[in-house]
C-alpha atoms as a PDB file:
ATOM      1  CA  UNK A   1     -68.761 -91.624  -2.135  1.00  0.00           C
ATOM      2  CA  UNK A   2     -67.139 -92.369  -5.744  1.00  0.00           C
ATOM      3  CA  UNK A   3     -64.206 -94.267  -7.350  1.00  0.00           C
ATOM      4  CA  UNK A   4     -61.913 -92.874  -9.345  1.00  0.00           C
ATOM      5  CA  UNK A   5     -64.173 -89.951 -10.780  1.00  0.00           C
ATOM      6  CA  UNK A   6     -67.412 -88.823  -9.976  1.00  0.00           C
ATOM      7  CA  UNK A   7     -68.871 -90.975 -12.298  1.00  0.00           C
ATOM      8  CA  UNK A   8     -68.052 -94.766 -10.356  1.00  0.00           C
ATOM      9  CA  UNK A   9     -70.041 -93.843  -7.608  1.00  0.00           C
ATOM     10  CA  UNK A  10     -69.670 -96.752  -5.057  1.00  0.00           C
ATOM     11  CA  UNK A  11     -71.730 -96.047  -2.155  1.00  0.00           C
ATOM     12  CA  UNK A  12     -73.732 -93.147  -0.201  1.00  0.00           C
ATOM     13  CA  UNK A  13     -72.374 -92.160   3.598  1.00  0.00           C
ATOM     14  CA  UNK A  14     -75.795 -92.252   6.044  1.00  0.00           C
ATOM     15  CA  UNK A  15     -75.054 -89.179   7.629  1.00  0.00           C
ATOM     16  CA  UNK A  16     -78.214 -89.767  10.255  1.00  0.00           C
ATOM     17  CA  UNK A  17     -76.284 -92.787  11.228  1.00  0.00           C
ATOM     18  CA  UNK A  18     -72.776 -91.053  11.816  1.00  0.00           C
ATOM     19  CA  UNK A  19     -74.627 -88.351  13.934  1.00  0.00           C
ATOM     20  CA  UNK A  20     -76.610 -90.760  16.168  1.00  0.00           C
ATOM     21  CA  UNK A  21     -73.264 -92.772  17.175  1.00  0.00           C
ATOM     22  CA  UNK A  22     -69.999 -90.558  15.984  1.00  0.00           C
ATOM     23  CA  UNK A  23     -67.936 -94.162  17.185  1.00  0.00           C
ATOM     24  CA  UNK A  24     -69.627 -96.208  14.621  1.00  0.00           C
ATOM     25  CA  UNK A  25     -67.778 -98.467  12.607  1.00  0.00           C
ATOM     26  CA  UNK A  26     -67.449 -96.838   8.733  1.00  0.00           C
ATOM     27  CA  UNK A  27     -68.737 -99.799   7.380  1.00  0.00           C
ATOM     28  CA  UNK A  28     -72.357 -99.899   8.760  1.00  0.00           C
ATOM     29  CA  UNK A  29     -72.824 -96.469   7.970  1.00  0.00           C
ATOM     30  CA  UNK A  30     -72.300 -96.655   3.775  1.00  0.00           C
ATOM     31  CA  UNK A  31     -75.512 -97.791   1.504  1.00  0.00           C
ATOM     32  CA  UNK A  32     -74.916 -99.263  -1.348  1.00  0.00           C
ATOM     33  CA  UNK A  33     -76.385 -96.300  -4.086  1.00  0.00           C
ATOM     34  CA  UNK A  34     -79.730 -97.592  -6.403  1.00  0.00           C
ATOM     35  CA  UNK A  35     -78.938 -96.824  -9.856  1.00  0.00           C
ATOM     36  CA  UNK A  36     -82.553 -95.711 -12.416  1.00  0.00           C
ATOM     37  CA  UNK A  37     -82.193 -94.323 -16.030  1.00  0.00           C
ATOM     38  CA  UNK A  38     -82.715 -90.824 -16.455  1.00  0.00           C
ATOM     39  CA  UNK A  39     -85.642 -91.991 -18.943  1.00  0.00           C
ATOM     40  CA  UNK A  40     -87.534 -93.656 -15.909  1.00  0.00           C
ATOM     41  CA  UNK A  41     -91.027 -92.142 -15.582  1.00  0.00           C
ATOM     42  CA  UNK A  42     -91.954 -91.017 -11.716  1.00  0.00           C
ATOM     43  CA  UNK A  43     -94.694 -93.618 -10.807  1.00  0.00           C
ATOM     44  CA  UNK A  44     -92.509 -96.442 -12.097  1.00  0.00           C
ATOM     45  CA  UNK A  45     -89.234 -94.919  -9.863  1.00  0.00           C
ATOM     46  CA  UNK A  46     -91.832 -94.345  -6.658  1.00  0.00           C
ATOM     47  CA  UNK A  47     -92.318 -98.152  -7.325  1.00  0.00           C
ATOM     48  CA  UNK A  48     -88.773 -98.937  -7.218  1.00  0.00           C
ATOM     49  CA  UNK A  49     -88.699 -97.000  -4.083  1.00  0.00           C
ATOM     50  CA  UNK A  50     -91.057 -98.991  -1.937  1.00  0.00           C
ATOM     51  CA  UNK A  51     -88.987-102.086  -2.993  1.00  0.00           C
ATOM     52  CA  UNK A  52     -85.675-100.636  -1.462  1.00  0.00           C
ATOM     53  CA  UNK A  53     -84.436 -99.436   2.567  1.00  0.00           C
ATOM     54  CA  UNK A  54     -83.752 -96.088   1.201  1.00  0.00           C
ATOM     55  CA  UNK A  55     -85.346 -93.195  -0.592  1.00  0.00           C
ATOM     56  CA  UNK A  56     -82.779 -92.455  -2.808  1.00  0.00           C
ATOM     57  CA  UNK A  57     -81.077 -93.107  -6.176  1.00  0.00           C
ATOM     58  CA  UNK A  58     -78.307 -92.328  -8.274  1.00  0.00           C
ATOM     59  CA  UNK A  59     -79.956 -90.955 -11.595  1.00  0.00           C
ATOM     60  CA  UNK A  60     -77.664 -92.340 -14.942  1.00  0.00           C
ATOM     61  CA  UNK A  61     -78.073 -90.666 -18.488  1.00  0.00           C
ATOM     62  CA  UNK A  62     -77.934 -93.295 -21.758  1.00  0.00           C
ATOM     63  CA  UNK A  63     -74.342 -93.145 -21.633  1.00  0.00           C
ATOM     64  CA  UNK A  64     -73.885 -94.311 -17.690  1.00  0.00           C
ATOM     65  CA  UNK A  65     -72.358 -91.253 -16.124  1.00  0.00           C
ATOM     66  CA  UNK A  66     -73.784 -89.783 -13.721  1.00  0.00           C
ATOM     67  CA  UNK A  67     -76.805 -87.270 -14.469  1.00  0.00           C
ATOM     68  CA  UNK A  68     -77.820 -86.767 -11.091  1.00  0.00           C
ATOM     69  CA  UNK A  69     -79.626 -87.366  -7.580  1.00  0.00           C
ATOM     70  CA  UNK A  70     -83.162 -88.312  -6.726  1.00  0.00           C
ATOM     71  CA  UNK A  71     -85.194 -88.475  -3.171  1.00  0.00           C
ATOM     72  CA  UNK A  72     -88.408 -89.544  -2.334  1.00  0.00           C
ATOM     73  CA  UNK A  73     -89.210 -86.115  -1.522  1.00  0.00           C
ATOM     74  CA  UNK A  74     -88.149 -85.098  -4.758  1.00  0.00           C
ATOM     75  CA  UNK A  75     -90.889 -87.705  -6.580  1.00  0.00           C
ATOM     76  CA  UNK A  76     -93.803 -86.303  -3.909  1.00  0.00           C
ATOM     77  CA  UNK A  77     -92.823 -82.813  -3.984  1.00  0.00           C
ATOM     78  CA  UNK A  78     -93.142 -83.372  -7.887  1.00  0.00           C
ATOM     79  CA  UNK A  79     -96.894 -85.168  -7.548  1.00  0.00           C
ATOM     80  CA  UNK A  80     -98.648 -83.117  -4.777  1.00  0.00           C
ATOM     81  CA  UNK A  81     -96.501 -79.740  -4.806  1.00  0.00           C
ATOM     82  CA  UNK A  82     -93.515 -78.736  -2.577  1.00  0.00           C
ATOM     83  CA  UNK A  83     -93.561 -80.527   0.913  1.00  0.00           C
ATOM     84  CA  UNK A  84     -92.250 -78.473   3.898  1.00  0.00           C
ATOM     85  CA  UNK A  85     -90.547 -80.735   6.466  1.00  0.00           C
ATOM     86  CA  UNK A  86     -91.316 -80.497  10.487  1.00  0.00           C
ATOM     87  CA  UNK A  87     -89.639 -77.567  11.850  1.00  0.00           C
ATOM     88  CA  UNK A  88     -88.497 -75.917   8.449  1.00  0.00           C
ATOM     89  CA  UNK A  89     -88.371 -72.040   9.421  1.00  0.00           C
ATOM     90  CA  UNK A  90     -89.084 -71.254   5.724  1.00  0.00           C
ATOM     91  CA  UNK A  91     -92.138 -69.668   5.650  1.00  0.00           C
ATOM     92  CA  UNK A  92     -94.260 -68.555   2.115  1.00  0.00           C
ATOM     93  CA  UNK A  93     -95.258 -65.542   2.308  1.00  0.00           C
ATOM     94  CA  UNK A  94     -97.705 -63.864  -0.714  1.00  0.00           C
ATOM     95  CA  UNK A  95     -99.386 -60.205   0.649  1.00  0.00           C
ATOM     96  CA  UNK A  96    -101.127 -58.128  -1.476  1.00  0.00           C
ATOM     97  CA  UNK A  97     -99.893 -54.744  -1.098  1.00  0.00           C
ATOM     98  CA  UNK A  98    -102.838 -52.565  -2.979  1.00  0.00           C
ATOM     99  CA  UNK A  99    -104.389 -53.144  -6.067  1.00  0.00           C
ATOM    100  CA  UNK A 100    -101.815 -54.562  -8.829  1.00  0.00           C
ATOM    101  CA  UNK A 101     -98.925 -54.671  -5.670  1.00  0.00           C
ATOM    102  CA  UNK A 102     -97.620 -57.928  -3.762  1.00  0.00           C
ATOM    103  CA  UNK A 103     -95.127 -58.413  -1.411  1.00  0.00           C
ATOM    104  CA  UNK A 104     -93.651 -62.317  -1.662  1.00  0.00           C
ATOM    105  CA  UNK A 105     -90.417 -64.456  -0.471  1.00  0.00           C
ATOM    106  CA  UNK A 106     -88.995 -65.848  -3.377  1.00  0.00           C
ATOM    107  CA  UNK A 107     -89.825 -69.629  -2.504  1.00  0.00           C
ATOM    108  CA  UNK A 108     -93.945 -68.627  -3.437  1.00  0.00           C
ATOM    109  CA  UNK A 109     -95.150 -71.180  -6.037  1.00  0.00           C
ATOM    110  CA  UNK A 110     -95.622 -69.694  -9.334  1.00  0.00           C
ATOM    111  CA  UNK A 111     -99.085 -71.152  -9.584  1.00  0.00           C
ATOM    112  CA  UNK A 112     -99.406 -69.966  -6.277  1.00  0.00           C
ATOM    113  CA  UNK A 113     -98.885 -66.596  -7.149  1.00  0.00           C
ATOM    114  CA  UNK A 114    -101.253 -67.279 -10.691  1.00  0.00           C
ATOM    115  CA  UNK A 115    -104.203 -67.266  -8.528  1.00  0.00           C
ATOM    116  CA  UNK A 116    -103.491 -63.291  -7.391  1.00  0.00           C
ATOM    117  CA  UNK A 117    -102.556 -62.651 -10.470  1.00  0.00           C
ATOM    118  CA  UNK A 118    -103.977 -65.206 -14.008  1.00  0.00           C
ATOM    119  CA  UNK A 119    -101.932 -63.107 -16.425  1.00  0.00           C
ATOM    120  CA  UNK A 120     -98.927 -64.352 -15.471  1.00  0.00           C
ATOM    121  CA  UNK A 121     -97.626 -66.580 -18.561  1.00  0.00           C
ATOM    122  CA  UNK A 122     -96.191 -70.058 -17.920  1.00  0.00           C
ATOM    123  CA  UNK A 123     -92.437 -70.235 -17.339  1.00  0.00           C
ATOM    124  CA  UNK A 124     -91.102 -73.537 -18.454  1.00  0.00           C
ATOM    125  CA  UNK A 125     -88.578 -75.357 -16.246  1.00  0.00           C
ATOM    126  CA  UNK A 126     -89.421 -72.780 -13.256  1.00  0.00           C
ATOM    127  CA  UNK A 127     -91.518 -73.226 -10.037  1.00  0.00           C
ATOM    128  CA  UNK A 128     -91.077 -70.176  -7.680  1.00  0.00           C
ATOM    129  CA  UNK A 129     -91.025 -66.554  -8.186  1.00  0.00           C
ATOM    130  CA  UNK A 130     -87.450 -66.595  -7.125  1.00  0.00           C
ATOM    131  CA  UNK A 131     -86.615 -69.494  -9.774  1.00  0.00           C
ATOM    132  CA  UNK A 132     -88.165 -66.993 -12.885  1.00  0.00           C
ATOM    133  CA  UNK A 133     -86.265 -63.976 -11.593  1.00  0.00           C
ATOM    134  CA  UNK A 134     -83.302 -66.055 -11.447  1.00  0.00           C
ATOM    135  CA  UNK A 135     -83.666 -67.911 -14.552  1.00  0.00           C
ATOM    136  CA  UNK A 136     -84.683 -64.530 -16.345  1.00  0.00           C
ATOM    137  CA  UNK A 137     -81.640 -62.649 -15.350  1.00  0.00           C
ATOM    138  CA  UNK A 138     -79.167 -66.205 -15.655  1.00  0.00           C
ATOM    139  CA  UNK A 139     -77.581 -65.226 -12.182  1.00  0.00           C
ATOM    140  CA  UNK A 140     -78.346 -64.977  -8.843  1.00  0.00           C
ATOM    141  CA  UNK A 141     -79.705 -61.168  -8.423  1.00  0.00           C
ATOM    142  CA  UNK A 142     -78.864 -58.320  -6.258  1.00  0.00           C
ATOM    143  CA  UNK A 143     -80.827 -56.447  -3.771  1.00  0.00           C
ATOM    144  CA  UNK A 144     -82.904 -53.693  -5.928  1.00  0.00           C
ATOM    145  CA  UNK A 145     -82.619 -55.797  -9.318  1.00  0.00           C
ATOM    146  CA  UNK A 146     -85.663 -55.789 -10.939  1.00  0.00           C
ATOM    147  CA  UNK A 147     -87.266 -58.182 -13.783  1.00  0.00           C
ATOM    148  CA  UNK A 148     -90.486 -57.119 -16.189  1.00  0.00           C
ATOM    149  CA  UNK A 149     -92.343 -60.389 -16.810  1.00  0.00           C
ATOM    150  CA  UNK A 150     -95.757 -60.953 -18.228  1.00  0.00           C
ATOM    151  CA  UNK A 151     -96.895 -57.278 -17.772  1.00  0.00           C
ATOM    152  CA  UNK A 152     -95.197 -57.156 -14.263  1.00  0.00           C
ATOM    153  CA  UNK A 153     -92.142 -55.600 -12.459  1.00  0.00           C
ATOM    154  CA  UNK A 154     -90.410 -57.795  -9.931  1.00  0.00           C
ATOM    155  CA  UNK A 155     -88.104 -55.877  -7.881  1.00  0.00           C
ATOM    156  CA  UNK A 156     -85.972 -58.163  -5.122  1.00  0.00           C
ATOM    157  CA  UNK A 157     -86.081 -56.657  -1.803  1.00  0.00           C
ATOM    158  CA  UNK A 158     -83.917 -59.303  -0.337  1.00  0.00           C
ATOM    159  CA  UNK A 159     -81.405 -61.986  -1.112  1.00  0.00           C
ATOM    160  CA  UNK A 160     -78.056 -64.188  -0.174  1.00  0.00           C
ATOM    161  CA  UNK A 161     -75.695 -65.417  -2.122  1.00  0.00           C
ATOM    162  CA  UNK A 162     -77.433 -68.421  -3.492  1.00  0.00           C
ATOM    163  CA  UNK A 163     -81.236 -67.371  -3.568  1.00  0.00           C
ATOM    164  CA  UNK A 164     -84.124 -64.566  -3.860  1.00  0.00           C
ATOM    165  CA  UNK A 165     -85.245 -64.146  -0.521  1.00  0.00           C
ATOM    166  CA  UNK A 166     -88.373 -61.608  -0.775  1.00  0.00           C
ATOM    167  CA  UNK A 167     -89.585 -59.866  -3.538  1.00  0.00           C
ATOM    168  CA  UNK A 168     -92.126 -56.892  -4.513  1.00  0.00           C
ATOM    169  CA  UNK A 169     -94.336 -57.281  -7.811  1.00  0.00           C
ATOM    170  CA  UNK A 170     -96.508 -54.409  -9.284  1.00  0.00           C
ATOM    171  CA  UNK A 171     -98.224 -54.010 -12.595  1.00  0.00           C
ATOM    172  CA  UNK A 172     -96.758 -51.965 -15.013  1.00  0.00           C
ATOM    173  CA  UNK A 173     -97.681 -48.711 -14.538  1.00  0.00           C
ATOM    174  CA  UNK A 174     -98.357 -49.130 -10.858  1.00  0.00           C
ATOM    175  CA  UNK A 175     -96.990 -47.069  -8.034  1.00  0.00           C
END
């Protein structure tokens, strides 16, 4: 919830809360946000985590607007690799389809997918093979787009409206 712009944010709405009880009273469901400089290092804001009720924080850049959001999850997924939750239906898939040919969903780990395949350079900024198509085209990509990158062709097989869904790779030259 903010102020007057998006920038005075005031407090965060514990949605958990509203669903358990939909008769609860507005004010005992709205945290007051934890503010941390974008500059914070990730062991120092895990810290500040453990010393607050809840595992979130308002991130501010130098100027004190608002840069962004950070969870708990966020800081873990960051130390020990993506975290799937309890009953998440997404499922990583990585099949090798004959020599130099893989079938994948687009959430597969880029380092991950280095293991099939060491050639494949270092994308910076980018974790999943959906994230580099992506972030190589600068849009969300069609069914049947295809991407060359680091001596591959990535053709997506499947995708929505906000993500790659599946994807084929091959080598260069492969059938």
């Amino acid at each position: 919830m903010y102020g007057e712009s998006p920038d005075s944010i005031v407090g965060i709405l514990n949605t958990p809360k509203i669903l358990a009880d939909p008769e609860v009273d507005m004010v005992e469901v709205i945290d007051f946000p934890s503010f941390v400089p974008e500059e914070m290092n990730l062991l120092e804001l895990l810290k500040s985590f453990q010393n607050k009720t809840h595992s979130m924080a308002i991130v501010l850049d130098e100027f004190g607007t608002t840069a962004g959001l950070v969870t708990l999850e966020d800081i873990l997924a960051d130390i020990v690799g993506g975290l799937r939750r309890e009953g998440d239906e997404s499922q990583f898939v990585l099949e090798e389809q004959g020599e130099g040919r893989w079938r994948m969903t687009g959430n597969v780990w880029l380092e991950d997918f280095r293991r099939e395949y060491p050639a494949l350079e270092r994308a910076p900024g980018v974790d999943t093979i959906g994230g580099l198509i992506t972030s190589r085209l600068d849009a969300i990509p069609a069914v049947d787009t295809e991407v060359e990158f680091s001596g591959l062709i990535f053709r997506v097989t499947r995708a929505d409206d906000r993500r790659v869904l599946e994807v084929l790779a091959k080598t260069k030259g492969g059938k």
